[in-house]
C-alpha atoms as a PDB file:
ATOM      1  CA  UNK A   1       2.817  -3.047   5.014  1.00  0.00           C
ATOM      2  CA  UNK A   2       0.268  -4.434   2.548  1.00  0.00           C
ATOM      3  CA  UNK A   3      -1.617  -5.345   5.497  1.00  0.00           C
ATOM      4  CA  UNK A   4      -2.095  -1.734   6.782  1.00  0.00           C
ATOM      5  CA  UNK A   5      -3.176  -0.342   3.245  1.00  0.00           C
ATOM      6  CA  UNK A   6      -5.887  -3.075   3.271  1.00  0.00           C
ATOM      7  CA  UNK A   7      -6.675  -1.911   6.832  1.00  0.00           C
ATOM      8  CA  UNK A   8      -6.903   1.416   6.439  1.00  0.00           C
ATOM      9  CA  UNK A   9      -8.742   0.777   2.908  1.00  0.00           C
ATOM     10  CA  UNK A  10     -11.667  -0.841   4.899  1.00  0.00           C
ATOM     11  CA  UNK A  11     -11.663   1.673   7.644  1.00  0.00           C
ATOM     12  CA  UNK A  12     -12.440   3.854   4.760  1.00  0.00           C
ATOM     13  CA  UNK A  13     -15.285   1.290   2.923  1.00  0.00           C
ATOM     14  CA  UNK A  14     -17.028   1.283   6.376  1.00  0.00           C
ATOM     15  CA  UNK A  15     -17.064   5.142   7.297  1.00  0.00           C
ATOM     16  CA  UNK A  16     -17.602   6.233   3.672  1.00  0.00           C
ATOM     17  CA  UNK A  17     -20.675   3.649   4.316  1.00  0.00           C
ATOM     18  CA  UNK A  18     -21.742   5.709   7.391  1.00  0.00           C
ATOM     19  CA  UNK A  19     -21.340   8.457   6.099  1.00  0.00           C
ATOM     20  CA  UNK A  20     -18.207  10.190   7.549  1.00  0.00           C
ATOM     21  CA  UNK A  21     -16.734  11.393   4.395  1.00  0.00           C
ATOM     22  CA  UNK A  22     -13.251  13.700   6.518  1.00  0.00           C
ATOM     23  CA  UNK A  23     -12.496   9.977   8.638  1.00  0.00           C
ATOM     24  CA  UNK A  24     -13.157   8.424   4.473  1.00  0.00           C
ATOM     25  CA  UNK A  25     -11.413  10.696   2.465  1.00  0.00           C
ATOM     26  CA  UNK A  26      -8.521  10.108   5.607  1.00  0.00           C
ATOM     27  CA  UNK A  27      -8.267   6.229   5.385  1.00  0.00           C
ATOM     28  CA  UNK A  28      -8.493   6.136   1.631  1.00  0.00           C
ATOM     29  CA  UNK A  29      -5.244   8.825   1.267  1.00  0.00           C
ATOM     30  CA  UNK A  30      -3.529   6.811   4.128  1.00  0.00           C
ATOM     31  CA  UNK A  31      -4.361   3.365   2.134  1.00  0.00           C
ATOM     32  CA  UNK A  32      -3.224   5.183  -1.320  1.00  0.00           C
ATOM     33  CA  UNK A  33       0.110   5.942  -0.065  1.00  0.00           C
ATOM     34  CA  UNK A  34       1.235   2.729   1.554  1.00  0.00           C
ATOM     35  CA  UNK A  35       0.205   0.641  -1.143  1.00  0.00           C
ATOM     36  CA  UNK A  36       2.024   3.301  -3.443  1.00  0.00           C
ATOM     37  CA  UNK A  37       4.732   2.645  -0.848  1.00  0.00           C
ATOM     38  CA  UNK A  38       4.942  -0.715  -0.883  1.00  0.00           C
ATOM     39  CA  UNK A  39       4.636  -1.542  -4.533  1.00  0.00           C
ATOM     40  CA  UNK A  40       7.912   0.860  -4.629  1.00  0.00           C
ATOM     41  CA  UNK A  41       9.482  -1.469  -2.172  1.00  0.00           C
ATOM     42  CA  UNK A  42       8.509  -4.710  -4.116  1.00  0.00           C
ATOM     43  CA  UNK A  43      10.100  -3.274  -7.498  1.00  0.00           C
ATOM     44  CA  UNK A  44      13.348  -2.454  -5.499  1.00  0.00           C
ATOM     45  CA  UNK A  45      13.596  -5.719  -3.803  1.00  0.00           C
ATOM     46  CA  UNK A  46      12.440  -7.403  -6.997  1.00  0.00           C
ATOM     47  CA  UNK A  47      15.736  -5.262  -9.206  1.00  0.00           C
ATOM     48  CA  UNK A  48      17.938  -6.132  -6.332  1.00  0.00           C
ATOM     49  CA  UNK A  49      16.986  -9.747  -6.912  1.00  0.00           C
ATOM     50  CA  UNK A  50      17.358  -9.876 -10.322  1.00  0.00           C
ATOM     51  CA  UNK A  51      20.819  -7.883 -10.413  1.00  0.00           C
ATOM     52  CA  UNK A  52      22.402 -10.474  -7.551  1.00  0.00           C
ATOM     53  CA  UNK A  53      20.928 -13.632  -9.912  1.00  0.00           C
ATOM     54  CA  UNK A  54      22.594 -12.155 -12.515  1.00  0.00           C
ATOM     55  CA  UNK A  55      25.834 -11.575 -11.095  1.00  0.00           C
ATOM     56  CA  UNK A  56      25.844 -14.831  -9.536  1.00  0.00           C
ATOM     57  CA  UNK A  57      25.703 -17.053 -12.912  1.00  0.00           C
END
């Protein structure tokens, strides 16, 4: 999923360099929310992680 965010955040580097600010502003929201989305994913796996280590030991 990190690999779409920084997929869609270079779709949006290159059009905001050519000038297409609506395809831009598109790629950049699209990029914004999956990274948002995955770094809420990483800090869920990452609890679940720490709660099984724990109640392993």
């Amino acid at each position: 999923m990190l690999r779409w965010a920084l997929m869609f955040f270079i779709v949006a580097l290159v059009a905001a360099l050519f000038g297409f600010t609506g395809i831009a502003a598109g790629a950049a929201s699209i990029a914004k929310i999956l990274f948002f989305v995955f770094v809420v994913i990483f800090l869920i796996s990452l609890l679940f992680g720490l709660a099984k280590r724990s109640s392993v030991s």
